[in-house]
Protein backbone atom coordinates (compact mmCIF):
# COMPACT_ATOMS: atom_id res chain seq x y z
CA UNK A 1 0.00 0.00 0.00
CA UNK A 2 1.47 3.54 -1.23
CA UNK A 3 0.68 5.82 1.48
CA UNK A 4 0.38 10.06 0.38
CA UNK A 5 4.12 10.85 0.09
CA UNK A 6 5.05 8.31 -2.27
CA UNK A 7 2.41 8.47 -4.19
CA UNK A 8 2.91 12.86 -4.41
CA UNK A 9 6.83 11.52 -4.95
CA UNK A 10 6.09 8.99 -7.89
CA UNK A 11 3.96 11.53 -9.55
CA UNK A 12 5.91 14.39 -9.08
CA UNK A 13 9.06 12.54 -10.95
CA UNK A 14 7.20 11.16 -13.50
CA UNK A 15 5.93 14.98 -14.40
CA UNK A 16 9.58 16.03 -13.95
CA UNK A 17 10.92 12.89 -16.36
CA UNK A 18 8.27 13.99 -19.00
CA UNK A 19 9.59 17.61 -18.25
CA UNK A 20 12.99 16.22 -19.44
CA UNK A 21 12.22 14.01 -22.32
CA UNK A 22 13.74 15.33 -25.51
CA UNK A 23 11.19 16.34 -28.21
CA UNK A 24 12.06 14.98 -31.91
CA UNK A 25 13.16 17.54 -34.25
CA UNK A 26 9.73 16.51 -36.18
CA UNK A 27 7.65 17.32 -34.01
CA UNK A 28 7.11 20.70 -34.14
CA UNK A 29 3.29 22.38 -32.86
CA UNK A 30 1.43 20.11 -34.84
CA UNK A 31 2.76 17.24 -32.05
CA UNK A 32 0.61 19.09 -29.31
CA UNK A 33 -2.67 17.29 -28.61
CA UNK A 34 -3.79 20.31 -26.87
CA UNK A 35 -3.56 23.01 -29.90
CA UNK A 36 -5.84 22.97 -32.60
CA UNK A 37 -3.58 23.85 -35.73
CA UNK A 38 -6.25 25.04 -37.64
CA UNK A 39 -7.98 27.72 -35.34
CA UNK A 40 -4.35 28.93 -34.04
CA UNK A 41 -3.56 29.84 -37.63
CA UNK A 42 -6.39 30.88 -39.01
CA UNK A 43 -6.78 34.67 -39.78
CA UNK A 44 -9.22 36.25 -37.62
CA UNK A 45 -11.90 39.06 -39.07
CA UNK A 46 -11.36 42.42 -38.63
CA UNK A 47 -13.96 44.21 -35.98
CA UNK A 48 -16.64 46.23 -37.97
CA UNK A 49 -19.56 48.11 -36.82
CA UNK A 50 -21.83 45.20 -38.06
CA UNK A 51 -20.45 42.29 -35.83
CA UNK A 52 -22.37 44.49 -32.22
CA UNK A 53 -25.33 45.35 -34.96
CA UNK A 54 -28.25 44.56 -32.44
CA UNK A 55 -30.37 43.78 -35.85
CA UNK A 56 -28.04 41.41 -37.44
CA UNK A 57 -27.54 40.05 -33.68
CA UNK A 58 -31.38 39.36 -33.45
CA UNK A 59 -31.49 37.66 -37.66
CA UNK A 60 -28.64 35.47 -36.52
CA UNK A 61 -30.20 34.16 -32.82
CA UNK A 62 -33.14 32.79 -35.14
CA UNK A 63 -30.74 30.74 -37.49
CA UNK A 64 -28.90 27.50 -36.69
CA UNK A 65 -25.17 27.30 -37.54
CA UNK A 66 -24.45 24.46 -39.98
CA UNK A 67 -21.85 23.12 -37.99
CA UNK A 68 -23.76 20.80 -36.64
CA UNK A 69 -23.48 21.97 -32.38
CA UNK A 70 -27.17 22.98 -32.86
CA UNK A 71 -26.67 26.56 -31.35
CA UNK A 72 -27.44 29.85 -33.20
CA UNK A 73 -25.14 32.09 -35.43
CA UNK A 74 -24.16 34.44 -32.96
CA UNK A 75 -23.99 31.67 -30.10
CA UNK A 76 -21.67 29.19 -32.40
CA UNK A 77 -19.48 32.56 -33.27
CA UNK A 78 -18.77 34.24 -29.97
CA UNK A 79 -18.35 30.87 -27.87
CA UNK A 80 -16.78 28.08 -30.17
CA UNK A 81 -13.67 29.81 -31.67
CA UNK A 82 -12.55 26.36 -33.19
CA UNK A 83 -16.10 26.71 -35.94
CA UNK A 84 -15.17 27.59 -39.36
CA UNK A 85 -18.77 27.67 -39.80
CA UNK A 86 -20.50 30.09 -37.98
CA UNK A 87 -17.84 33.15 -39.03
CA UNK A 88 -19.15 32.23 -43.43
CA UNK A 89 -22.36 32.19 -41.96
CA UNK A 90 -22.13 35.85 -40.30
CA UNK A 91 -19.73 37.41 -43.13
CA UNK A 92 -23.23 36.33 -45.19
CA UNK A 93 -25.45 37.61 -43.26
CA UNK A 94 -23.93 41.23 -42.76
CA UNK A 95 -23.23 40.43 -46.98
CA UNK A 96 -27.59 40.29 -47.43
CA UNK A 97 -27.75 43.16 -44.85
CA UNK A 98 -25.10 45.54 -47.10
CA UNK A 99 -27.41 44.41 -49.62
CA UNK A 100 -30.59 46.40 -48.57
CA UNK A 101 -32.70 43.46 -47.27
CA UNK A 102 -34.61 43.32 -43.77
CA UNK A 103 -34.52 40.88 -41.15
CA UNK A 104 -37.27 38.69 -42.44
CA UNK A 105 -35.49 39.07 -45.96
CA UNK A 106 -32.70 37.34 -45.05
CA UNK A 107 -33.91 34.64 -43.20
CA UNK A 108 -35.96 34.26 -46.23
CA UNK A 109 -32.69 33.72 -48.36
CA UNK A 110 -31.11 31.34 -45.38
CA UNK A 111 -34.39 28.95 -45.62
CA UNK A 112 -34.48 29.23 -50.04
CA UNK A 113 -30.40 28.40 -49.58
CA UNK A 114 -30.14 25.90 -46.75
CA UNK A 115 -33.78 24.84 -46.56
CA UNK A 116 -35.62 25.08 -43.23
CA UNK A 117 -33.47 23.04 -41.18
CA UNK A 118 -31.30 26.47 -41.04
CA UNK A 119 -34.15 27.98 -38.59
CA UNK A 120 -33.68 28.04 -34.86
CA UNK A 121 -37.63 26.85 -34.33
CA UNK A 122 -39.77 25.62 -37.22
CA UNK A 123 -42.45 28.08 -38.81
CA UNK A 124 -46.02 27.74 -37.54
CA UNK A 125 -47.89 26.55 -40.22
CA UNK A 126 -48.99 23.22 -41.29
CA UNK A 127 -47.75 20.18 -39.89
CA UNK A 128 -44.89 22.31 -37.67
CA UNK A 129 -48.28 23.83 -35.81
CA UNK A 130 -48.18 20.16 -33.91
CA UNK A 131 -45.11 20.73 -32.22
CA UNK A 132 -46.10 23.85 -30.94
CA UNK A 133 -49.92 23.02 -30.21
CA UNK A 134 -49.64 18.52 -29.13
CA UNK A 135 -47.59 19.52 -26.11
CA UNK A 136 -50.10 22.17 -24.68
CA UNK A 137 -52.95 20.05 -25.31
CA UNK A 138 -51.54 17.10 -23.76
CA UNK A 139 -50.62 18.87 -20.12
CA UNK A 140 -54.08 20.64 -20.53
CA UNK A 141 -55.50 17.12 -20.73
CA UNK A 142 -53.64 15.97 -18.12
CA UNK A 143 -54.11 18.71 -15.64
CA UNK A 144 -58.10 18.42 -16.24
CA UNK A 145 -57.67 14.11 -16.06
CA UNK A 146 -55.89 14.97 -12.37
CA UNK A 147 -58.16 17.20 -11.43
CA UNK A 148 -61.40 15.31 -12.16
CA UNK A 149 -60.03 12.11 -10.88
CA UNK A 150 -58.88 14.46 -7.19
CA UNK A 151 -62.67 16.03 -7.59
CA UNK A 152 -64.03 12.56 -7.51
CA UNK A 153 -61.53 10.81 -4.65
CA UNK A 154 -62.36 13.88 -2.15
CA UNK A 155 -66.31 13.38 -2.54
CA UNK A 156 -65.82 9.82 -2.03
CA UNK A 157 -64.30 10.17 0.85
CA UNK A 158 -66.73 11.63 3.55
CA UNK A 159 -69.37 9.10 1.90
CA UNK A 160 -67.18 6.41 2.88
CA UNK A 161 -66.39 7.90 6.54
CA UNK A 162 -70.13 8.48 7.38
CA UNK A 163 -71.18 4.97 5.88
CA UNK A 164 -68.74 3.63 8.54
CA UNK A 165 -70.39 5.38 11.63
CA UNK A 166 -68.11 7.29 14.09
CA UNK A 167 -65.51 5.69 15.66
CA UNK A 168 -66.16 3.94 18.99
CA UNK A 169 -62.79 2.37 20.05
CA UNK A 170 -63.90 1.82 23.73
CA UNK A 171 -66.42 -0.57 23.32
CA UNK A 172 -63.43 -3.16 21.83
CA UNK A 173 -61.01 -2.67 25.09
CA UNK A 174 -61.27 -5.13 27.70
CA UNK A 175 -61.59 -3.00 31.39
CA UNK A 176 -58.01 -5.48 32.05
CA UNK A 177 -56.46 -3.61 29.45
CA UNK A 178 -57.26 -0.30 30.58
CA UNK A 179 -56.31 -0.90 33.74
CA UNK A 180 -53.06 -1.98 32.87
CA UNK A 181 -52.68 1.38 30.24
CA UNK A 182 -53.67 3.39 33.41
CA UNK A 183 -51.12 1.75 35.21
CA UNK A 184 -48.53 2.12 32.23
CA UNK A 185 -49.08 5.73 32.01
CA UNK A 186 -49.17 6.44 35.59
CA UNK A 187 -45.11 5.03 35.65
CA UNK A 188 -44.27 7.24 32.73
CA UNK A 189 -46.16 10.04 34.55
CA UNK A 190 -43.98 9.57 37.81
C-alpha cells in the first residue's frame, strides 16, 4: 500500500521525467494534442460596426449554424472559436444586410439556400403547428384528467367515513387492558 508521500513523490518525478524528455526535431506544434492547428492559424476578421449590430444580432439568434453543435449564429461565433462555420455564416449575413434586405429578408434567403433546417424553431404553419400546439394540449388534458379524478376521490371520501359510523374504540377494550394502560401511564407520569 502507497501511502500520500510516495504516491505525491512517484507523480511528481514522473511529471519532472516527462519535463525532461527530448522532443524529436519533427515534431514541431502540430505534435501538441492540446492546440488545434487550424484555429491557431487561421486569420481572424477584422472588428466592424456590423459584428455588435443589435439587428443582425437578433437575424442570426433565429438561425442554426451548420456546424452541426445545434446553437445559433451568434452563439456558435462568440463561444466556439474552433467553428469555421458560424464566421461564413455571419460574413453572409452582414453580406444580405449591405445588400438592402430586412430581417425577415434574409432569413428568407437562409431557408431558399439551406432549406428550413437552417431555422432556430420551425415556422407555424402546417404540420410544424403540432409541435407547438400537441404539447399544450396534452398537459391541458392531463391537468383536467388529475383534477377530475382528485374532484371525484375527495367526494368519495366523507361518503365512505359516514357509511362507517363514528368511531367507537372503547367498546373493543377489555376493562383489564385499561387498567393496565392506566397503570402504564401512571409510571411514565412519575
Amino acid at each position: 500500500m502507497m501511502d500520500r508521500r510516495e504516491f505525491l513523490g512517484a507523480t511528481f518525478g514522473g511529471l519532472v521525467l516527462l519535463q525532461q524528455a527530448p522532443v524529436p526535431p519533427s515534431a514541431g506544434p502540430q505534435a501538441d494534442p492540446l492546440r488545434i492547428p487550424e484555429a491557431a492559424g487561421r486569420a481572424r476578421m477584422p472588428i466592424t460596426d456590423y459584428n455588435n449590430d443589435p439587428v443582425i444580432k437578433q437575424t442570426e439568434l433565429q438561425l442554426k449554424c451548420t456546424c452541426g453543435c445545434n446553437l445559433d449564429v451568434f452563439t456558435c461565433r462568440t463561444t466556439d472559436f474552433t467553428c469555421t462555420y458560424s464566421p461564413q455564416l455571419h460574413l453572409e449575413i452582414v453580406e444580405l444586410f449591405k445588400q438592402g434586405m430586412t430581417p425577415e429578408e434574409v432569413i428568407a434567403a437562409f431557408v431558399a439556400k439551406y432549406g428550413e433546417q437552417a431555422l432556430m424553431a420551425p415556422k407555424a404553419e402546417g404540420f410544424n403547428l403540432a409541435g407547438y400546439l400537441v404539447p399544450g394540449l396534452a398537459t391541458l388534458a392531463a391537468a383536467t384528467t388529475l383534477a377530475v379524478y382528485l374532484l371525484r376521490r375527495r367526494r368519495q371520501a366523507p361518503a365512505v367515513v359516514a357509511a362507517s359510523g363514528p368511531a367507537d374504540h372503547t367498546g373493543s377494550v377489555s376493562p383489564e387492558e385499561m387498567e393496565r394502560l392506566r397503570k402504564a401511564l401512571s409510571e411514565v407520569a412519575d
